[in-house]
Protein backbone atom coordinates (compact mmCIF):
# COMPACT_ATOMS: atom_id res chain seq x y z
CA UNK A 1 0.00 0.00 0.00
CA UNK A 2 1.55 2.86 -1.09
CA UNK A 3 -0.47 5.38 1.17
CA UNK A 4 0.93 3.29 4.25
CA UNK A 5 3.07 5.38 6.87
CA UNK A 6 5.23 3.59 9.46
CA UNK A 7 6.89 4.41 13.12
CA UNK A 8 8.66 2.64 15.38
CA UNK A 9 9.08 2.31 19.50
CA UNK A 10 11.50 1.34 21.44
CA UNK A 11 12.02 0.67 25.12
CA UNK A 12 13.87 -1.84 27.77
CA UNK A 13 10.75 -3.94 27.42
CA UNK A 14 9.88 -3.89 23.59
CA UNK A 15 10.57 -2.73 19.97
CA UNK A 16 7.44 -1.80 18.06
CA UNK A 17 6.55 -1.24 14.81
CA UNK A 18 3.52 0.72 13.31
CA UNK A 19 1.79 0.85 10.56
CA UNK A 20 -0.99 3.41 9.82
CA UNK A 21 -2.77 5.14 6.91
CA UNK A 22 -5.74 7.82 6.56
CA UNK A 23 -8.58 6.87 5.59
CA UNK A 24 -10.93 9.36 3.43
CA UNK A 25 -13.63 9.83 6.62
CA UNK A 26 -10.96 10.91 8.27
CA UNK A 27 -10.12 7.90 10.65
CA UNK A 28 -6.85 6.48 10.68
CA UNK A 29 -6.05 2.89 10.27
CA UNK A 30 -3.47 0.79 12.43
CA UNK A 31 -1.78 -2.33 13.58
CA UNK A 32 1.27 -3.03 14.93
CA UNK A 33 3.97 -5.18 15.27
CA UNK A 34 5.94 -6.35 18.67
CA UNK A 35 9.48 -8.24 19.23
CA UNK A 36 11.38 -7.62 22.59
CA UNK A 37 14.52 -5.81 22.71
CA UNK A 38 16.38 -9.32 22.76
CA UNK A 39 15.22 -10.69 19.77
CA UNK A 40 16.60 -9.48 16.96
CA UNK A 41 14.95 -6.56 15.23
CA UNK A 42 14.34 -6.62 11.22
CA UNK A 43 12.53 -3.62 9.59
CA UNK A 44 11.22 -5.53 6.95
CA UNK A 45 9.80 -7.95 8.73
CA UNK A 46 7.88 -5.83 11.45
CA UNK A 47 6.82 -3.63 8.74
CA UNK A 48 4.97 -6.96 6.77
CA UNK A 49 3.59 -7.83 9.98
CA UNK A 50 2.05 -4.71 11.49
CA UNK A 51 0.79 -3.64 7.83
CA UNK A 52 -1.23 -7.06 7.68
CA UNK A 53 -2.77 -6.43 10.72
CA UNK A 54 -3.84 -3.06 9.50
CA UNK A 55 -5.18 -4.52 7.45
CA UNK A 56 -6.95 -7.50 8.84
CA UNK A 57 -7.86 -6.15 11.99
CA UNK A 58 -9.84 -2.54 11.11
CA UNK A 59 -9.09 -0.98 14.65
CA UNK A 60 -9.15 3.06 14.21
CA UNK A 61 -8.74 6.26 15.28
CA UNK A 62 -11.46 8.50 15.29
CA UNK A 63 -11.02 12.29 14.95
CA UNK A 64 -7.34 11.61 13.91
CA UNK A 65 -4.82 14.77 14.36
CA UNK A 66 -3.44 16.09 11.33
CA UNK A 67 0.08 16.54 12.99
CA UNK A 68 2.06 13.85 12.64
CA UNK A 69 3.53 13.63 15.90
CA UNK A 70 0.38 14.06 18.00
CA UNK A 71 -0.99 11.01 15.72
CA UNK A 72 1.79 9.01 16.83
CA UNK A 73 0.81 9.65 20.39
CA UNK A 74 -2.53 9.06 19.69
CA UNK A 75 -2.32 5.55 17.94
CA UNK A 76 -0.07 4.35 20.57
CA UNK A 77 -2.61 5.74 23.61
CA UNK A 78 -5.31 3.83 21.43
CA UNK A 79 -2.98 0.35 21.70
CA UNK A 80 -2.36 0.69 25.52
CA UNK A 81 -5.90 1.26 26.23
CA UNK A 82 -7.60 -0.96 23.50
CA UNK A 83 -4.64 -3.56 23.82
CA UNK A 84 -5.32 -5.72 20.86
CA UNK A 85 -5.07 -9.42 21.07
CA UNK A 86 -1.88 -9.45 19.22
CA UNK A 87 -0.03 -6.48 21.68
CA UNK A 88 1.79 -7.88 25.06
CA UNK A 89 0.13 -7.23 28.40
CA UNK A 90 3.11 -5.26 29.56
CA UNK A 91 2.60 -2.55 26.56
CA UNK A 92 -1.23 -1.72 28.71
CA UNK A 93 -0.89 1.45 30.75
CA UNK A 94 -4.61 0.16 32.02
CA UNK A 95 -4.27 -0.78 35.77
């Protein structure tokens, strides 16, 4: 997908990747991709990974940002406090 816009976390407990792309009503589209700091990290790979589930999982942002940065921010609040099935317990910031 050419549209498709990526970012990537990092921490002592996780690397993440993200894919993400606007959608024409003005939501944004995401998934991600997780590997802990130990594993080895490959671009390539999380990239395939969290674009797929972009793409086979539909979960949104609603009354996206048109900043980039404050997007970010928002996508990765959405994946504490949603936590998808595919995103380790750990990355929550529920209690």
């Amino acid at each position: 997908m050419s549209n498709t816009s990526y970012f990537y976390l990092r921490n002592d407990q996780y690397n993440a990747t993200i894919a993400y792309r606007r959608n024409e009503d003005g939501t944004v589209s995401y998934g991600a991709s997780f590997c802990r700091p130990t594993d080895s990290f490959v671009k390539t790979m999380g990239r395939k990974i969290a674009e797929g589930r972009m793409i086979n999982n539909a979960v949104q942002v609603f009354e996206a940002p048109s900043e980039r940065w404050s997007l970010h921010e928002k996508i990765v609040d959405s994946i504490q406090y949603n936590l998808p099935s595919y995103a380790p317990r750990r990355f929550s910031n529920r209690a």
